[in-house]
PDB file of N, CA and C in Angstrom:
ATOM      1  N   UNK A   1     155.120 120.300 133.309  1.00  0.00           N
ATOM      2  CA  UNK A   1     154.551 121.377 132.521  1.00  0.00           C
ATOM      3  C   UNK A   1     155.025 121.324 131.072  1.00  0.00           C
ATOM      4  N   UNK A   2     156.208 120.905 130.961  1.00  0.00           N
ATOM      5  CA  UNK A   2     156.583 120.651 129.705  1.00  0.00           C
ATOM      6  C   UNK A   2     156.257 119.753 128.678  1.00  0.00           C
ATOM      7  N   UNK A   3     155.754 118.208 129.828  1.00  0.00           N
ATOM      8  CA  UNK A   3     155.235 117.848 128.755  1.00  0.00           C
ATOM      9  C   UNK A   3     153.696 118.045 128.045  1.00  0.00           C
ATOM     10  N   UNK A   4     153.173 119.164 128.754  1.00  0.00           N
ATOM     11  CA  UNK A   4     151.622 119.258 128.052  1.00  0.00           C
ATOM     12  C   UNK A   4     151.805 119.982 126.902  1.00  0.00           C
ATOM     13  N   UNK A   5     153.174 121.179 126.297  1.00  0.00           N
ATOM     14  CA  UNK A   5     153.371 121.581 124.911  1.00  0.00           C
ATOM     15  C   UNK A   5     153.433 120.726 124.352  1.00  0.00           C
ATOM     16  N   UNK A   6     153.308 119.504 124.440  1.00  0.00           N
ATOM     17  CA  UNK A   6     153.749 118.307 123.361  1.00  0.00           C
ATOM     18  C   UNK A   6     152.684 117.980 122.128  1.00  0.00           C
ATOM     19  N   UNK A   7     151.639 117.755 122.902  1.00  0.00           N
ATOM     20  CA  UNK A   7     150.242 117.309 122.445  1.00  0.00           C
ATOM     21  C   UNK A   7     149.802 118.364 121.533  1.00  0.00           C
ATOM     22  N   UNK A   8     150.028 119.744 121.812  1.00  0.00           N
ATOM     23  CA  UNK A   8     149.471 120.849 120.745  1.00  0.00           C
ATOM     24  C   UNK A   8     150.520 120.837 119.772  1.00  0.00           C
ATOM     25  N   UNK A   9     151.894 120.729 119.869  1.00  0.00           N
ATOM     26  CA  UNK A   9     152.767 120.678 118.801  1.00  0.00           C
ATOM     27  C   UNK A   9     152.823 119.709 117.577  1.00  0.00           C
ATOM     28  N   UNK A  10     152.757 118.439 118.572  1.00  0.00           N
ATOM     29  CA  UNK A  10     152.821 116.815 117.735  1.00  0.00           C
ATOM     30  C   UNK A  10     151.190 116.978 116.553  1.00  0.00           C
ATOM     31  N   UNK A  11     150.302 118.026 117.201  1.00  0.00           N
ATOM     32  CA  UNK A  11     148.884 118.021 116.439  1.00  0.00           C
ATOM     33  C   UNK A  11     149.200 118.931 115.545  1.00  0.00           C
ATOM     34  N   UNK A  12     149.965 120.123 115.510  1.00  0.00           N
ATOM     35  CA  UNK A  12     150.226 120.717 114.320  1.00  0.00           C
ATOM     36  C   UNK A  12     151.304 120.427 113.031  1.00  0.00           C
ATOM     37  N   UNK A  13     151.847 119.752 113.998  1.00  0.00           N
ATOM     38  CA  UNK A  13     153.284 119.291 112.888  1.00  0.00           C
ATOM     39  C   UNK A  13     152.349 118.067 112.369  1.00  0.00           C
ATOM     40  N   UNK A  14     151.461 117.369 112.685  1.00  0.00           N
ATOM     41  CA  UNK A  14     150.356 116.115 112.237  1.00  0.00           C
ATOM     42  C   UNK A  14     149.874 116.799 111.120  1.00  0.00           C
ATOM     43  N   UNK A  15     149.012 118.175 111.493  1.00  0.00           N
ATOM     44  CA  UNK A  15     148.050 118.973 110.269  1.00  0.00           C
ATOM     45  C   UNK A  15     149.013 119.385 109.240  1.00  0.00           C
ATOM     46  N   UNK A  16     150.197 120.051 109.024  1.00  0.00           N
ATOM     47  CA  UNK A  16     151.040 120.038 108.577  1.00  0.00           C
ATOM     48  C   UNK A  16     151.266 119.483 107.151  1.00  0.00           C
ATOM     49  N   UNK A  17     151.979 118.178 108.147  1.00  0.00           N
ATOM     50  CA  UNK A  17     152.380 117.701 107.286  1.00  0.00           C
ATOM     51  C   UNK A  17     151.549 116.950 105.997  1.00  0.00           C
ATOM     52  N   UNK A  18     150.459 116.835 106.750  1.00  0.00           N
ATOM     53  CA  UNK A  18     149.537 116.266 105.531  1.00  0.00           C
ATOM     54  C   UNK A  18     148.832 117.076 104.613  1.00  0.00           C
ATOM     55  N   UNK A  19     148.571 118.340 105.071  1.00  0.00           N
ATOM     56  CA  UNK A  19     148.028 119.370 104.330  1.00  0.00           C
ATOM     57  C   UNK A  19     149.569 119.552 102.586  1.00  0.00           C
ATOM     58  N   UNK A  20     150.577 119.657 103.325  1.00  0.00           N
ATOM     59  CA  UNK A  20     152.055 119.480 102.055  1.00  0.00           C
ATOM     60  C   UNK A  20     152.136 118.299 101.771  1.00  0.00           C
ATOM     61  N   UNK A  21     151.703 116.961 102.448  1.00  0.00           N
ATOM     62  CA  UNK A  21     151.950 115.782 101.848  1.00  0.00           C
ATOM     63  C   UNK A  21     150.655 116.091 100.397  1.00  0.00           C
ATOM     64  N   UNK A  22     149.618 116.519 100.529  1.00  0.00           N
ATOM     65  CA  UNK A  22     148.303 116.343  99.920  1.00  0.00           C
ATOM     66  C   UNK A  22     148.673 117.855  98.762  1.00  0.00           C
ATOM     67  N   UNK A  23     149.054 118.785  99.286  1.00  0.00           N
ATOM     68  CA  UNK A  23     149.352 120.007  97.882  1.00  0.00           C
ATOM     69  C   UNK A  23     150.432 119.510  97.548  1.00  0.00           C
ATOM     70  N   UNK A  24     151.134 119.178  98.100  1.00  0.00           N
ATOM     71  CA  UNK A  24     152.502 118.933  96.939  1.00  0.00           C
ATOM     72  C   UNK A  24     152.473 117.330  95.588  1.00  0.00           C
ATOM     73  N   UNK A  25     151.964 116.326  96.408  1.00  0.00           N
ATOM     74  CA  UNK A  25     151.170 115.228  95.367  1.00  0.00           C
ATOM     75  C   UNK A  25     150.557 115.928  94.171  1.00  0.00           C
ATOM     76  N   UNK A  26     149.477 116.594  93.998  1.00  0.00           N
ATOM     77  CA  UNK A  26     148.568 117.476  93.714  1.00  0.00           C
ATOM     78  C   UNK A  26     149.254 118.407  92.728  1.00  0.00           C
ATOM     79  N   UNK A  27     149.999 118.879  93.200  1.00  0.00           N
ATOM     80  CA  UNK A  27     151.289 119.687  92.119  1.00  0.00           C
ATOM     81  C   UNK A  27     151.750 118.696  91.361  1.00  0.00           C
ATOM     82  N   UNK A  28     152.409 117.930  91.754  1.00  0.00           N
ATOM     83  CA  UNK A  28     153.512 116.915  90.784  1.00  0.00           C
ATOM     84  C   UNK A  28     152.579 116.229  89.895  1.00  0.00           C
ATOM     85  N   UNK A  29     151.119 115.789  90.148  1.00  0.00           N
ATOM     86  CA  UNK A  29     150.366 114.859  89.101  1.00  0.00           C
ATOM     87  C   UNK A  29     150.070 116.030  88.213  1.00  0.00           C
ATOM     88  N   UNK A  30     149.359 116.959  88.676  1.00  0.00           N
ATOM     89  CA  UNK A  30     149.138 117.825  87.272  1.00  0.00           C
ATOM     90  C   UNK A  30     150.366 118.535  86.282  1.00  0.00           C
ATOM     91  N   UNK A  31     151.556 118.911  86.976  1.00  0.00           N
ATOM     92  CA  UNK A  31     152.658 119.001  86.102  1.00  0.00           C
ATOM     93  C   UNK A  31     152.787 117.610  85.006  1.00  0.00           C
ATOM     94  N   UNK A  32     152.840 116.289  85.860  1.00  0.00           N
ATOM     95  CA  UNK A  32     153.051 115.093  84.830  1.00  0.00           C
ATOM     96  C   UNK A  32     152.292 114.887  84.013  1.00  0.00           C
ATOM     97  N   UNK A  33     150.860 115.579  84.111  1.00  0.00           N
ATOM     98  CA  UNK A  33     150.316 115.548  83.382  1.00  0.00           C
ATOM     99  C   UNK A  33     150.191 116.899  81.616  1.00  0.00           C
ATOM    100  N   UNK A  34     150.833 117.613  82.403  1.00  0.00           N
ATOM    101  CA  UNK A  34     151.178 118.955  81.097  1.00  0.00           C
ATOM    102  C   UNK A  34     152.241 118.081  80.831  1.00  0.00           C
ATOM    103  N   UNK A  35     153.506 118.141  81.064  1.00  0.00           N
ATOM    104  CA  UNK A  35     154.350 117.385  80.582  1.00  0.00           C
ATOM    105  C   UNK A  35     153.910 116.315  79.234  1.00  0.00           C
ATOM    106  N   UNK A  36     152.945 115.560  79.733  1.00  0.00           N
ATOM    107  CA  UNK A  36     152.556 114.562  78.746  1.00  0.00           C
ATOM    108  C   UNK A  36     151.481 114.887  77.623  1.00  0.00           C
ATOM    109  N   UNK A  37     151.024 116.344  77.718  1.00  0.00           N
ATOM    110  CA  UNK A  37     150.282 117.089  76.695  1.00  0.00           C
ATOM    111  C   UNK A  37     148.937 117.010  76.719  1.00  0.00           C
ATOM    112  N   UNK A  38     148.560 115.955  78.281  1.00  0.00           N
ATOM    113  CA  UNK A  38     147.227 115.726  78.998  1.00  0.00           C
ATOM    114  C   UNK A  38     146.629 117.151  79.705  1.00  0.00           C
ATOM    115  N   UNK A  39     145.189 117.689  79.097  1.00  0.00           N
ATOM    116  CA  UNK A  39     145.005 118.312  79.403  1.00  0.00           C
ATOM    117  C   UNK A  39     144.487 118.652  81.352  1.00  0.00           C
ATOM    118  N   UNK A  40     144.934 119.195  81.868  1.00  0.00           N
ATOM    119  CA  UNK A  40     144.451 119.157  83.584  1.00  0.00           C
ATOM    120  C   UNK A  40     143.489 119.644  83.919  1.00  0.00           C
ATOM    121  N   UNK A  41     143.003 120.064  83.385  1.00  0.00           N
ATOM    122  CA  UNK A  41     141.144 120.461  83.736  1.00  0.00           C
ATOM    123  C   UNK A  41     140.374 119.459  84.907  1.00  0.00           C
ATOM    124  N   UNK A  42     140.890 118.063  84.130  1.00  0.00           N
ATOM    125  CA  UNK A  42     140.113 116.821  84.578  1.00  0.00           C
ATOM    126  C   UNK A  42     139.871 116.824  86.243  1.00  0.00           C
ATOM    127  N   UNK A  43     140.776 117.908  86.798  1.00  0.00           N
ATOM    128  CA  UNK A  43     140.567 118.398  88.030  1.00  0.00           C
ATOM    129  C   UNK A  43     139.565 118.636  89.019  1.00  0.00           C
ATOM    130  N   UNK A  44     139.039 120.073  87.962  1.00  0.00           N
ATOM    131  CA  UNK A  44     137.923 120.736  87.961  1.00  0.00           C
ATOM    132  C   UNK A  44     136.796 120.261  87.559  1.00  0.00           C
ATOM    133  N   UNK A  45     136.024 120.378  88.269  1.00  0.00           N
ATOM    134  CA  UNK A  45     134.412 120.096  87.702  1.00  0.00           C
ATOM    135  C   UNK A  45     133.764 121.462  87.567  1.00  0.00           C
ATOM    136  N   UNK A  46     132.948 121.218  86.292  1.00  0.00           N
ATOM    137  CA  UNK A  46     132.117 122.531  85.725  1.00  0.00           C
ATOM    138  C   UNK A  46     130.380 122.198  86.516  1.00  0.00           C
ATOM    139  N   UNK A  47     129.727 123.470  86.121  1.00  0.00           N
ATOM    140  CA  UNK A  47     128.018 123.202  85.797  1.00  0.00           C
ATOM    141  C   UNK A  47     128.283 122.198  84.674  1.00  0.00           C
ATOM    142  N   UNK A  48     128.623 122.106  83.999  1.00  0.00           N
ATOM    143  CA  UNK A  48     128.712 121.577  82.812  1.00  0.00           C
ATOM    144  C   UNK A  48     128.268 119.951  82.670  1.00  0.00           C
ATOM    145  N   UNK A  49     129.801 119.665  83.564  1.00  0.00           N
ATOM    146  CA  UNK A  49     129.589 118.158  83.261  1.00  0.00           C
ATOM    147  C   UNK A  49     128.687 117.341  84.010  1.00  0.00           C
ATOM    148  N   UNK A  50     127.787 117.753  84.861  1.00  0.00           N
ATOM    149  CA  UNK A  50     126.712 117.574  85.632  1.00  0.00           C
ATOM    150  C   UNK A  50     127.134 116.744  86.825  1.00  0.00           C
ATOM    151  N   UNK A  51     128.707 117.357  87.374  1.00  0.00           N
ATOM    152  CA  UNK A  51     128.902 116.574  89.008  1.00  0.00           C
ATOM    153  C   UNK A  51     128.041 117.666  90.195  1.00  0.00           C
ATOM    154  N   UNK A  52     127.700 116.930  91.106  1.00  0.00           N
ATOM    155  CA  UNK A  52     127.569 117.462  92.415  1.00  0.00           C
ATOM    156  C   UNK A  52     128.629 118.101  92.929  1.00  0.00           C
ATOM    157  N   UNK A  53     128.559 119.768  93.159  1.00  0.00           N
ATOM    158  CA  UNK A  53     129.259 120.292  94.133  1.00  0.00           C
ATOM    159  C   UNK A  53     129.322 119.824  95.122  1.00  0.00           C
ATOM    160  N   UNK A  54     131.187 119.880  95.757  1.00  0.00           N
ATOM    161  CA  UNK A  54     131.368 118.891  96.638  1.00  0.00           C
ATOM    162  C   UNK A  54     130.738 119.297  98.331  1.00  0.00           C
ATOM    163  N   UNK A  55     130.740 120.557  97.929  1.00  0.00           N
ATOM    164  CA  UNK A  55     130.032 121.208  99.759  1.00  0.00           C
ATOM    165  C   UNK A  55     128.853 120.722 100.038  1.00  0.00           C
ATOM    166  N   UNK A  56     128.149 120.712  98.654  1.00  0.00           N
ATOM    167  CA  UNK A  56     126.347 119.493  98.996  1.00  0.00           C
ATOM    168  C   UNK A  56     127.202 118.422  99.596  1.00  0.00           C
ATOM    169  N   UNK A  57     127.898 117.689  98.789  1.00  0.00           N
ATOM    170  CA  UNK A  57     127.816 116.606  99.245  1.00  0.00           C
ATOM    171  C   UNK A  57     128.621 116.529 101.043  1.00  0.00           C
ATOM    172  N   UNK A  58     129.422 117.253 101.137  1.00  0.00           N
ATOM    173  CA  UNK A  58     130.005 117.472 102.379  1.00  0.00           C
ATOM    174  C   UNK A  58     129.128 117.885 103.337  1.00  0.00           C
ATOM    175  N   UNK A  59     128.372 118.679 102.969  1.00  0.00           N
ATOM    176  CA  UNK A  59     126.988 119.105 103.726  1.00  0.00           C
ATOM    177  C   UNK A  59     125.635 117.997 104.219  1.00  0.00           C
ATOM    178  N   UNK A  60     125.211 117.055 103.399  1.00  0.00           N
ATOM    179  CA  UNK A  60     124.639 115.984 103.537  1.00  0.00           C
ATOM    180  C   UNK A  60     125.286 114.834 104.470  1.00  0.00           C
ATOM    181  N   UNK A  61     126.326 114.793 103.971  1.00  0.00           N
ATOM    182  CA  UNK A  61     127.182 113.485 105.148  1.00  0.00           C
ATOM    183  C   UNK A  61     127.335 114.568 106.255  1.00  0.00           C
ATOM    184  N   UNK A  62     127.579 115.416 106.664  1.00  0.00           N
ATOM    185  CA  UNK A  62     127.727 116.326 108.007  1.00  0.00           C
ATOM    186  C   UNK A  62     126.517 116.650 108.442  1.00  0.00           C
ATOM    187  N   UNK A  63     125.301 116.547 108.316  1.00  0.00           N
ATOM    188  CA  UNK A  63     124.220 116.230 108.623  1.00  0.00           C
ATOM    189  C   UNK A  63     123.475 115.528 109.194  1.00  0.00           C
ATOM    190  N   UNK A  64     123.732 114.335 107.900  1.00  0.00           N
ATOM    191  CA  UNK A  64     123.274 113.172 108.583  1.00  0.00           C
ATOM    192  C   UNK A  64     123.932 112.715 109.742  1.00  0.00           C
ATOM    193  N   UNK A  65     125.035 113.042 109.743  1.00  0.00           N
ATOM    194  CA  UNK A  65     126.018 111.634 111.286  1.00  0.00           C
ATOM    195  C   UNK A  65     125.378 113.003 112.186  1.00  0.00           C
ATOM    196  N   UNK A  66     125.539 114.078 112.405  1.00  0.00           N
ATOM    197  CA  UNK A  66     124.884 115.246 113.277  1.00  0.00           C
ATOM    198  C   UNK A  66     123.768 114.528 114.151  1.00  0.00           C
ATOM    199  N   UNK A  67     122.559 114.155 113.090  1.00  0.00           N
ATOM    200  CA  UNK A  67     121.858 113.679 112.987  1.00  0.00           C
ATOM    201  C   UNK A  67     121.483 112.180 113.976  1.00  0.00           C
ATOM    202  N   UNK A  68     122.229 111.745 113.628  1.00  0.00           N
ATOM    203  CA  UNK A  68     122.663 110.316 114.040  1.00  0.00           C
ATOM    204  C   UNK A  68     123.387 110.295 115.379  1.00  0.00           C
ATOM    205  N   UNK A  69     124.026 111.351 115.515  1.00  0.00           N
ATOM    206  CA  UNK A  69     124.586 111.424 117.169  1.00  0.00           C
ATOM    207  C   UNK A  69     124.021 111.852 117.951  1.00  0.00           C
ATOM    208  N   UNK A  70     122.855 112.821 116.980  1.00  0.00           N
ATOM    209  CA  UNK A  70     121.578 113.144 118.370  1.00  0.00           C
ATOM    210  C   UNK A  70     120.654 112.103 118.590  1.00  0.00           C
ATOM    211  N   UNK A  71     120.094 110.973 117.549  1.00  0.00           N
ATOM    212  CA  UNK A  71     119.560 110.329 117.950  1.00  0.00           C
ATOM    213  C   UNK A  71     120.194 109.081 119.243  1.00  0.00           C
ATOM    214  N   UNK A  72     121.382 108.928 118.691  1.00  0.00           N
ATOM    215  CA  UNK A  72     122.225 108.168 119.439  1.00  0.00           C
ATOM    216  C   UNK A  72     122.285 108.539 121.148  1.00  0.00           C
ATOM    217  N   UNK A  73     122.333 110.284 121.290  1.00  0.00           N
ATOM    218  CA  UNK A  73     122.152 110.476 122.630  1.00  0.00           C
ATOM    219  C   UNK A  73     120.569 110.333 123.234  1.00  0.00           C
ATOM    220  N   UNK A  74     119.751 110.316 122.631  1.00  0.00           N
ATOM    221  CA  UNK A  74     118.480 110.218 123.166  1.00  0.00           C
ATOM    222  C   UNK A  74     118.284 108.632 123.439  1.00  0.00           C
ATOM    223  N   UNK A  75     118.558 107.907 122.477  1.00  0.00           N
ATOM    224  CA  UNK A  75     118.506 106.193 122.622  1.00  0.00           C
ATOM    225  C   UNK A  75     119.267 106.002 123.646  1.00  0.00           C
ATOM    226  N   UNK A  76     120.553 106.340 124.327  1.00  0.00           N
ATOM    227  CA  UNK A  76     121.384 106.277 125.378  1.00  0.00           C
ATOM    228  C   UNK A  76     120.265 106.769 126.464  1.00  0.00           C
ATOM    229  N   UNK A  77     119.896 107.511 126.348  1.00  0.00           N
ATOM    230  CA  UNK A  77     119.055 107.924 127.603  1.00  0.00           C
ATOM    231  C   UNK A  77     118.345 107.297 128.097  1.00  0.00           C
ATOM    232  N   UNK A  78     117.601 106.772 127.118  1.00  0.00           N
ATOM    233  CA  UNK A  78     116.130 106.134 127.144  1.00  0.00           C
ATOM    234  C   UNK A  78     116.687 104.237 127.781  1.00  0.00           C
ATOM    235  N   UNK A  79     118.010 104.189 126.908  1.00  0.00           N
ATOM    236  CA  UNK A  79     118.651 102.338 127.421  1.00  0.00           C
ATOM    237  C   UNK A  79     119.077 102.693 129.165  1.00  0.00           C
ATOM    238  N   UNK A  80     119.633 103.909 129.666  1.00  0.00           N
ATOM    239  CA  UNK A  80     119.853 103.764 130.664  1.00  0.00           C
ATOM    240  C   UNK A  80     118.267 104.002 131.576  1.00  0.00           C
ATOM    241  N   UNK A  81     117.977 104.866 131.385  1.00  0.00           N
ATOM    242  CA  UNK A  81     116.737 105.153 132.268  1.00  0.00           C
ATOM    243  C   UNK A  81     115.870 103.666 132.490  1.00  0.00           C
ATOM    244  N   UNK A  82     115.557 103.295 131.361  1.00  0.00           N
ATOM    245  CA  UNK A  82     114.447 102.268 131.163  1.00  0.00           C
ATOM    246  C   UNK A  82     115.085 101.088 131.623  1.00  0.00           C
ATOM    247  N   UNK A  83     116.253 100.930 131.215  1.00  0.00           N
ATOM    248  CA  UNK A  83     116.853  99.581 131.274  1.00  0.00           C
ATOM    249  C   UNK A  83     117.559  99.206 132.134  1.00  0.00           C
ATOM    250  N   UNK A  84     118.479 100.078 132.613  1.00  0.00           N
ATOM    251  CA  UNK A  84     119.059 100.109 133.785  1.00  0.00           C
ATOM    252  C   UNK A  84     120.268 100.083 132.760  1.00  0.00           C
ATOM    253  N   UNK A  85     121.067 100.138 131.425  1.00  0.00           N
ATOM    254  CA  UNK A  85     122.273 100.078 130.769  1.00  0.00           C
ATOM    255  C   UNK A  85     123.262 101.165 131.770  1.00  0.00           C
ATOM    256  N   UNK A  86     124.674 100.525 131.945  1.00  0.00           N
ATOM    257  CA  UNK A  86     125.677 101.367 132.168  1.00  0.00           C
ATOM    258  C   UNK A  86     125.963 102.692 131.930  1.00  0.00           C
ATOM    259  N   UNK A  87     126.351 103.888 132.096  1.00  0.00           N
ATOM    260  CA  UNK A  87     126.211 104.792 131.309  1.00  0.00           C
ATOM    261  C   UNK A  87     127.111 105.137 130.486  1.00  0.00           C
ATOM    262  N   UNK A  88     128.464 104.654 131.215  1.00  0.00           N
ATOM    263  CA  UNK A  88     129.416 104.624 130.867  1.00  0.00           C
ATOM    264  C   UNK A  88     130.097 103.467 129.460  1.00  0.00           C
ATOM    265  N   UNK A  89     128.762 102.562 129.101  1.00  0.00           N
ATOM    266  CA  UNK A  89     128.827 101.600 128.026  1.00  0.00           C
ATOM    267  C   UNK A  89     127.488 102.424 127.103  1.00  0.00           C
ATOM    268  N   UNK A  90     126.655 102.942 127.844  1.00  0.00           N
ATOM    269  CA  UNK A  90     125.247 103.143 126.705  1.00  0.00           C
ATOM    270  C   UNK A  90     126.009 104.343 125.989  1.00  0.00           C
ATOM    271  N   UNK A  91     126.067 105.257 126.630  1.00  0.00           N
ATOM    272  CA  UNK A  91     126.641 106.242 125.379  1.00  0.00           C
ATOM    273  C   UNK A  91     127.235 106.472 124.590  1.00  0.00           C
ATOM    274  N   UNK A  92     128.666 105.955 124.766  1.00  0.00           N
ATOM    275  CA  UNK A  92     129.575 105.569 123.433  1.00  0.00           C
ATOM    276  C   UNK A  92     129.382 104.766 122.782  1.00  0.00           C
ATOM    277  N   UNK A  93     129.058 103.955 123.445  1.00  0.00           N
ATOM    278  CA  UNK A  93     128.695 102.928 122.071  1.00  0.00           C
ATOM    279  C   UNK A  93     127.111 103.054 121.179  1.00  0.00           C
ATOM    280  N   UNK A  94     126.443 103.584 121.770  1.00  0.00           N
ATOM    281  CA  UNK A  94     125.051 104.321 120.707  1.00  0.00           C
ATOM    282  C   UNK A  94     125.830 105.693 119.678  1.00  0.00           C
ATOM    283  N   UNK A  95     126.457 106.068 120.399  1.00  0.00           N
ATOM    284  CA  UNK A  95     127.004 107.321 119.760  1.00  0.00           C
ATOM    285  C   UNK A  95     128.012 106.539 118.519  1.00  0.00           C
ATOM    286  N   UNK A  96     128.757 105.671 118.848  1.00  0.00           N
ATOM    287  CA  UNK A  96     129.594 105.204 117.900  1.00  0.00           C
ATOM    288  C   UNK A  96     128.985 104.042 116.551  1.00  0.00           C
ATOM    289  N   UNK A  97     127.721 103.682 117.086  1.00  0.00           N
ATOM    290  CA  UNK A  97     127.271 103.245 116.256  1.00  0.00           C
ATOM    291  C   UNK A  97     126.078 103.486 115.301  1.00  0.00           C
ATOM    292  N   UNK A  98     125.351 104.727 115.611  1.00  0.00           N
ATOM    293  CA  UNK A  98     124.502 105.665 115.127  1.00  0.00           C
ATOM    294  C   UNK A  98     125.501 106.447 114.106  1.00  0.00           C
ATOM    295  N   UNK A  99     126.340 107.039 114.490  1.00  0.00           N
ATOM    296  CA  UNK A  99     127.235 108.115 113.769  1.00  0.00           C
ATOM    297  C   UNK A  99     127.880 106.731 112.552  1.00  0.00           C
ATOM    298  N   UNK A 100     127.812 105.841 112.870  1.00  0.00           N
ATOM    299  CA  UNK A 100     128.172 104.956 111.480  1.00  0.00           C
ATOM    300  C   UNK A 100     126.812 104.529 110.644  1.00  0.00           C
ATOM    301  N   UNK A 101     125.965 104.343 111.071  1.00  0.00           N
ATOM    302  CA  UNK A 101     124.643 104.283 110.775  1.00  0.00           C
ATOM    303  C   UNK A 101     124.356 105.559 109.533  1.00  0.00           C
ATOM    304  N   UNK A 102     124.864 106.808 110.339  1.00  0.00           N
ATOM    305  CA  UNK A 102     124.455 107.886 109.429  1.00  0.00           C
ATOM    306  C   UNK A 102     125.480 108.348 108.495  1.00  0.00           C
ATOM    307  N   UNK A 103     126.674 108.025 108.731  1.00  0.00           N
ATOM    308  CA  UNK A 103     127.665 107.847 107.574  1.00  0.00           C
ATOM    309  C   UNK A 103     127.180 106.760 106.503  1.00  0.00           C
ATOM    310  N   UNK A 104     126.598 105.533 107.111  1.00  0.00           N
ATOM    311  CA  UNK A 104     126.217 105.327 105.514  1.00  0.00           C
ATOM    312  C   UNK A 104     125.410 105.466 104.868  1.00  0.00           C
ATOM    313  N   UNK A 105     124.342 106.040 105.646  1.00  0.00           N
ATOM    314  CA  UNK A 105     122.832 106.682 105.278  1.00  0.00           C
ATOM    315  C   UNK A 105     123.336 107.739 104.170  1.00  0.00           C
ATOM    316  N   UNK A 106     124.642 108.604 104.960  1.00  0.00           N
ATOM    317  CA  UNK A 106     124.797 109.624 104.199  1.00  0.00           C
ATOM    318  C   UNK A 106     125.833 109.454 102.994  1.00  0.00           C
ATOM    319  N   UNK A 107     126.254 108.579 102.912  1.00  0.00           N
ATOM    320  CA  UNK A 107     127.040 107.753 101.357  1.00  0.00           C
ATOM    321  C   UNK A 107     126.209 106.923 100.149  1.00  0.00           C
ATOM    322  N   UNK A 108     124.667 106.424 101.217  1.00  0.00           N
ATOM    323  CA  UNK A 108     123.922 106.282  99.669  1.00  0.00           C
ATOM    324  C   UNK A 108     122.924 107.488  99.695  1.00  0.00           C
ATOM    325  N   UNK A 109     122.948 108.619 100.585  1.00  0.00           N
ATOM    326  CA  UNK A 109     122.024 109.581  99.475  1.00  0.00           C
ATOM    327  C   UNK A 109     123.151 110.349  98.794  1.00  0.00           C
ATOM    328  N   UNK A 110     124.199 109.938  99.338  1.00  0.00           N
ATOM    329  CA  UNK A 110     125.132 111.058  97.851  1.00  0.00           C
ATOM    330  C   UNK A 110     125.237 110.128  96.764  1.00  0.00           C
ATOM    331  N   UNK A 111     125.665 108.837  96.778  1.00  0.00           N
ATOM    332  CA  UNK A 111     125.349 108.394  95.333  1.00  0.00           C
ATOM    333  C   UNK A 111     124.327 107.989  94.499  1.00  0.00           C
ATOM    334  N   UNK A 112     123.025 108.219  95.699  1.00  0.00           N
ATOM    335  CA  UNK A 112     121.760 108.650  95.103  1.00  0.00           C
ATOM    336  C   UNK A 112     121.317 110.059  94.279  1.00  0.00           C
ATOM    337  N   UNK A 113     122.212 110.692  94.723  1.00  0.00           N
ATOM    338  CA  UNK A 113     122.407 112.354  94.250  1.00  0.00           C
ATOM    339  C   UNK A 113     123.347 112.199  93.529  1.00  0.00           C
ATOM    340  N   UNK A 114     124.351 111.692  93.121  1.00  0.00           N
ATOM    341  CA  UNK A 114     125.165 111.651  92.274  1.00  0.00           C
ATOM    342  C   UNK A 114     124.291 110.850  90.538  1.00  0.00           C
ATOM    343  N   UNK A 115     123.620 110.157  90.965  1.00  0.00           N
ATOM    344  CA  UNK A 115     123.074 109.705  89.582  1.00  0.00           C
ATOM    345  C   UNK A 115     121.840 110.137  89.169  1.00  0.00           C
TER     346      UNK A 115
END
């Protein structure tokens, strides 16, 4: 019984630490950067400078692989039914290779949207 607390602990001390590995980096570059009389804005993106808000773009790649894992389960269906494929080989591996399919579908419409 004891060892199943492990797995929820080892996953938070995981989230953790990277969430302070990633704000505390983040702190120290923009201090080095006042320090050096560099303004830190360069951070932030405005309307201004004409970047894509990053939630579009987070929104589009979370879409598309969405996307891509449903098609992936229907193509699994269709390889086992029709074909006689494993089921236990058709699905993960349609699923694992659709969901990469739509990750990069969804990396050139963001730098299609980016320009």
């Amino acid at each position: 019984m004891a060892e199943a607390i492990f797995i929820p602990i080892s996953f938070f001390i995981t989230v953790f630490s990277i969430l302070y590995l990633y704000f505390s980096t983040r702190n120290k570059e923009r201090l080095a950067l006042i320090e050096k009389g560099a303004d830190a804005n360069i951070f932030v993106k405005t309307k201004d400078s004409g970047g894509v808000a990053t939630w579009k773009i987070f929104l589009i790649n979370f879409a598309v692989l969405l996307i891509g894992i449903g098609v992936a389960i229907f193509i699994a269906s269709i390889l086992e039914a029709a074909l006689g494929v494993d089921e236990d080989i058709a699905y993960p591996g349609t699923i694992f290779l659709m969901a990469g399919v739509g990750l990069l579908v969804g990396f050139t419409m963001t730098k299609r949207l980016e320009k």
